[in-house]
Protein backbone atom coordinates (compact mmCIF):
# COMPACT_ATOMS: atom_id res chain seq x y z
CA UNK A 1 -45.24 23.70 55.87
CA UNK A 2 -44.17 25.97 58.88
CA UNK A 3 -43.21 29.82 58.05
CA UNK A 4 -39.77 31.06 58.11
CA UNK A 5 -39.09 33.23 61.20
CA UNK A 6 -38.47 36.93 60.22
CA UNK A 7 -34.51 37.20 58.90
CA UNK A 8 -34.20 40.06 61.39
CA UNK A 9 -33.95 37.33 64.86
CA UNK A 10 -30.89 36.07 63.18
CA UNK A 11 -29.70 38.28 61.13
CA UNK A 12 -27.61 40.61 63.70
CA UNK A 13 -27.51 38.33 66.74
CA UNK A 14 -24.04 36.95 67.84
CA UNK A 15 -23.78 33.34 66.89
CA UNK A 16 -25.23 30.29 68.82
CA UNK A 17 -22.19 28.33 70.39
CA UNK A 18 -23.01 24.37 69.96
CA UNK A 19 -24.70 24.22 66.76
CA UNK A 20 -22.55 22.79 64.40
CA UNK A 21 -21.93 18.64 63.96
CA UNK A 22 -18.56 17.24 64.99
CA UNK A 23 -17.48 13.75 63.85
CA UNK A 24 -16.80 13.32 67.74
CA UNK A 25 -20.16 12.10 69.21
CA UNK A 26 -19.93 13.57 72.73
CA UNK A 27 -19.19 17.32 70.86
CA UNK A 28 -21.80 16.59 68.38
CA UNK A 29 -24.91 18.67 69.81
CA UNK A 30 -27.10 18.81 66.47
CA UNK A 31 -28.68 15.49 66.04
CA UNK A 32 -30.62 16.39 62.55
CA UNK A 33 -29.03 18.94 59.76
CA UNK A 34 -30.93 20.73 57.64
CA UNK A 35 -30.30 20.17 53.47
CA UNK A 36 -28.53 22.79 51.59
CA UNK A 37 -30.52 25.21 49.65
CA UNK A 38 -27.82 26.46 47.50
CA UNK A 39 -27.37 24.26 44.79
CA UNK A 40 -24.58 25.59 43.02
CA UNK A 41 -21.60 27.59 44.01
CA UNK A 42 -20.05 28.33 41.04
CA UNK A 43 -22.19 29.63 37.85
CA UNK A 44 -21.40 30.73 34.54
CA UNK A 45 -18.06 30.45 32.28
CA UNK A 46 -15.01 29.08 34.21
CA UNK A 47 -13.00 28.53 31.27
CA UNK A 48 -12.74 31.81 30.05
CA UNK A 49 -11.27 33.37 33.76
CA UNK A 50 -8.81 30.25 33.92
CA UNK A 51 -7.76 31.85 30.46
CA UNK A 52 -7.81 35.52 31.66
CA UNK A 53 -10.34 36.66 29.23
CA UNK A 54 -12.90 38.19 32.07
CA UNK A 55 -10.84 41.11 33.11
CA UNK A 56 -13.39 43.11 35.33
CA UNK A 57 -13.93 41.41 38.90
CA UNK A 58 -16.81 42.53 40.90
CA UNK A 59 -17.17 41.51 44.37
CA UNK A 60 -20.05 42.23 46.89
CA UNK A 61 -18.67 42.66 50.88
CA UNK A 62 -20.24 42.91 53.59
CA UNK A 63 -19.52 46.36 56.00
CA UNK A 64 -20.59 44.61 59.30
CA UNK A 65 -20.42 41.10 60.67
CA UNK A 66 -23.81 39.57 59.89
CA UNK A 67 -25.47 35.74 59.95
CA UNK A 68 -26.91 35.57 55.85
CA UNK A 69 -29.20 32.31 55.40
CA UNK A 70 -28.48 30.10 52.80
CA UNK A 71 -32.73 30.70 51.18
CA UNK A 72 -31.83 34.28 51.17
CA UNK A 73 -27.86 33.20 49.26
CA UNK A 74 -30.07 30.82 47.44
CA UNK A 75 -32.64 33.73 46.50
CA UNK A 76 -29.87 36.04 45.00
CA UNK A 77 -28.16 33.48 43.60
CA UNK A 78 -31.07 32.64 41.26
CA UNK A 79 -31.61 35.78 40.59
CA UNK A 80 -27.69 37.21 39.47
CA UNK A 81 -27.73 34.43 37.73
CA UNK A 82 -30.83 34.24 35.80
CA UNK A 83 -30.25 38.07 34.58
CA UNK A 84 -26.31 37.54 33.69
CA UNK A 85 -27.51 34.60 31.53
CA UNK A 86 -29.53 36.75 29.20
CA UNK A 87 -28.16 40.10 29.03
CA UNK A 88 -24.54 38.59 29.25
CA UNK A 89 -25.03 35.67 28.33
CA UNK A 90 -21.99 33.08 28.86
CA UNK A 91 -19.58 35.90 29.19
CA UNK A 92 -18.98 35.73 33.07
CA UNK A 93 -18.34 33.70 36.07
CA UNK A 94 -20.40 34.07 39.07
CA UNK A 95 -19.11 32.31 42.69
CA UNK A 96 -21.13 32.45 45.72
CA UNK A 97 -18.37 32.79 48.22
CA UNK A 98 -19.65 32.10 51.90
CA UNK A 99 -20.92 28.55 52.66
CA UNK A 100 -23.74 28.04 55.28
CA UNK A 101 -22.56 25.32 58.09
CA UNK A 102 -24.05 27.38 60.95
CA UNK A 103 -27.19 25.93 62.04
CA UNK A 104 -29.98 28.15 62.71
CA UNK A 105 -32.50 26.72 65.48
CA UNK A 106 -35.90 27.56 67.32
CA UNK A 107 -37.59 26.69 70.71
CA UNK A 108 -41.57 26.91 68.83
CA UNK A 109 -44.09 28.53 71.29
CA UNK A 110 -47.92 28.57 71.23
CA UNK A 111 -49.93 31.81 71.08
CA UNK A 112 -53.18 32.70 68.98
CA UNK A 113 -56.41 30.94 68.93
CA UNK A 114 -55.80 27.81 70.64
CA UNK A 115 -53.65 28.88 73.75
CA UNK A 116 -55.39 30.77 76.13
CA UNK A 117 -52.07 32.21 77.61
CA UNK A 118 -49.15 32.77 76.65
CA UNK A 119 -46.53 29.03 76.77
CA UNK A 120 -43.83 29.39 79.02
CA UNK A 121 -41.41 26.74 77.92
CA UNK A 122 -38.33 25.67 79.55
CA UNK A 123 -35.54 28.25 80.32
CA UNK A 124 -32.52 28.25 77.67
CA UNK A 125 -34.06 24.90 75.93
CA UNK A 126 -31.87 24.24 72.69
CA UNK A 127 -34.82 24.31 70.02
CA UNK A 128 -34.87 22.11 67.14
CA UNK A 129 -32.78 23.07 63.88
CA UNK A 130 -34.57 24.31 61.36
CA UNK A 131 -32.19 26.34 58.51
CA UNK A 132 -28.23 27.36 57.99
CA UNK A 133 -26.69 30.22 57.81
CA UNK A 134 -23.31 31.75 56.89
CA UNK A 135 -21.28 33.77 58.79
CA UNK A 136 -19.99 36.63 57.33
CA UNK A 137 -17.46 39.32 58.66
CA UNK A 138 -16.88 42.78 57.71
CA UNK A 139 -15.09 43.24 54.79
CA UNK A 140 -15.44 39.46 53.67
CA UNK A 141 -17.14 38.47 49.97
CA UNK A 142 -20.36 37.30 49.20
CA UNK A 143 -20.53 37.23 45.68
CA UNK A 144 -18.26 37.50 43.25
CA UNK A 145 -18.33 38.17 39.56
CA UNK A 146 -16.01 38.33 36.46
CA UNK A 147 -16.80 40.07 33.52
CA UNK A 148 -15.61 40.92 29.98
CA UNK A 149 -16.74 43.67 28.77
CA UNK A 150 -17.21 48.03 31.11
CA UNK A 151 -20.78 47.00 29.51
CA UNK A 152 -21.19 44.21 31.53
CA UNK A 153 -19.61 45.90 34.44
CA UNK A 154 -22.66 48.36 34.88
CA UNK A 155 -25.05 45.52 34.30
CA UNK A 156 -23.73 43.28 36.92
CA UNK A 157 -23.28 47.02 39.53
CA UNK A 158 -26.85 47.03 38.31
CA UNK A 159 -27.81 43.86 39.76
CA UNK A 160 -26.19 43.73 43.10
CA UNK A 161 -28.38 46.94 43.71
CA UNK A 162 -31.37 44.76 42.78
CA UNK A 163 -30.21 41.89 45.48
CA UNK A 164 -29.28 44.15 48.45
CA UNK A 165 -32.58 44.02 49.92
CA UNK A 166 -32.72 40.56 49.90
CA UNK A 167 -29.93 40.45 52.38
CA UNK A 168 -29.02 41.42 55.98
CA UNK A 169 -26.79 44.61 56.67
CA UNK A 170 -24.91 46.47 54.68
CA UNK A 171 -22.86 45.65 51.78
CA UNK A 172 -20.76 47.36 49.30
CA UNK A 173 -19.46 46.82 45.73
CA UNK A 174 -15.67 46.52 45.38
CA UNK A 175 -14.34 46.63 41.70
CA UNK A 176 -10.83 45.34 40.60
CA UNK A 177 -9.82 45.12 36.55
CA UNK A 178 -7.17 42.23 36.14
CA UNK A 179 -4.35 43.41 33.14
């Protein structure tokens, strides 16, 4: 299996132009898509915040506009999860809020062992897909949980600490209490 690229080539970079698929063949320039790696988009209970009995919202936001791929969503999304289900256990709702359609690609090269010099390669060649990301802007949500209980409040602050360092940029916590 081939190793991920470092987060850090995508992370910041302005986005690609032609790299999504259009239902229009001639504007279509991605022949292959990569398959989702987030799974789920909405965790937890969604009948108790239809019935307005998770007052406490917590939402993470970006500060700058940054490309976040959907292993790393997928990452932090297994992990909020996993630790609201046991120390809240079915008292919250957790939404990932950005969905990955932006398709990351690479142009390999050979260096190491086996080339003696360096490859060359052709000038601005497309590169083949190999991941998605989501583009996120400043001041727009990632994740977003609701809560019960100022208890479970500091828990779930608690957590997104945990999960910044699995993403790009900067993010900050935003808290709202529904009455």
């Amino acid at each position: 299996m081939p190793a991920l690229r470092k987060a850090s080539s995508y992370s910041k970079k302005k986005v690609t132009p032609f790299t999504r698929i259009s239902k229009k063949k001639g504007k279509s320039y991605v022949k292959t898509v990569p398959p989702q790696k987030i799974v789920k988009f909405t965790m937890g209970n969604e009948e108790l915040f239809n019935n307005n009995k998770l007052p406490h919202h917590l939402t993470l936001v970006s500060v700058e506009k940054v490309q976040i791929r959907h292993n790393a969503l997928e990452a932090c999304r297994q992990f909020i999860n996993k630790q609201m289900d046991t120390k809240v256990a079915g008292q919250y709702l957790f939404k990932v809020v950005p969905f990955p359609h932006q398709i990351l690609r690479e142009n390999k090269m050979l260096t190491g062992a086996g080339a003696d010099r360096m490859q060359k390669g052709m000038q601005l060649s497309f590169g083949k897909s190999m991941g998605k990301a989501a583009v996120v802007k400043p001041e727009e949500s990632i994740f977003f949980v609701a809560v019960a209980t100022p208890k479970a409040v500091a828990i779930t602050r608690k957590i997104f600490h945990q999960i910044k360092s699995k993403l790009p940029g900067k993010t900050r916590i935003l808290y709202t209490e529904k009455k």
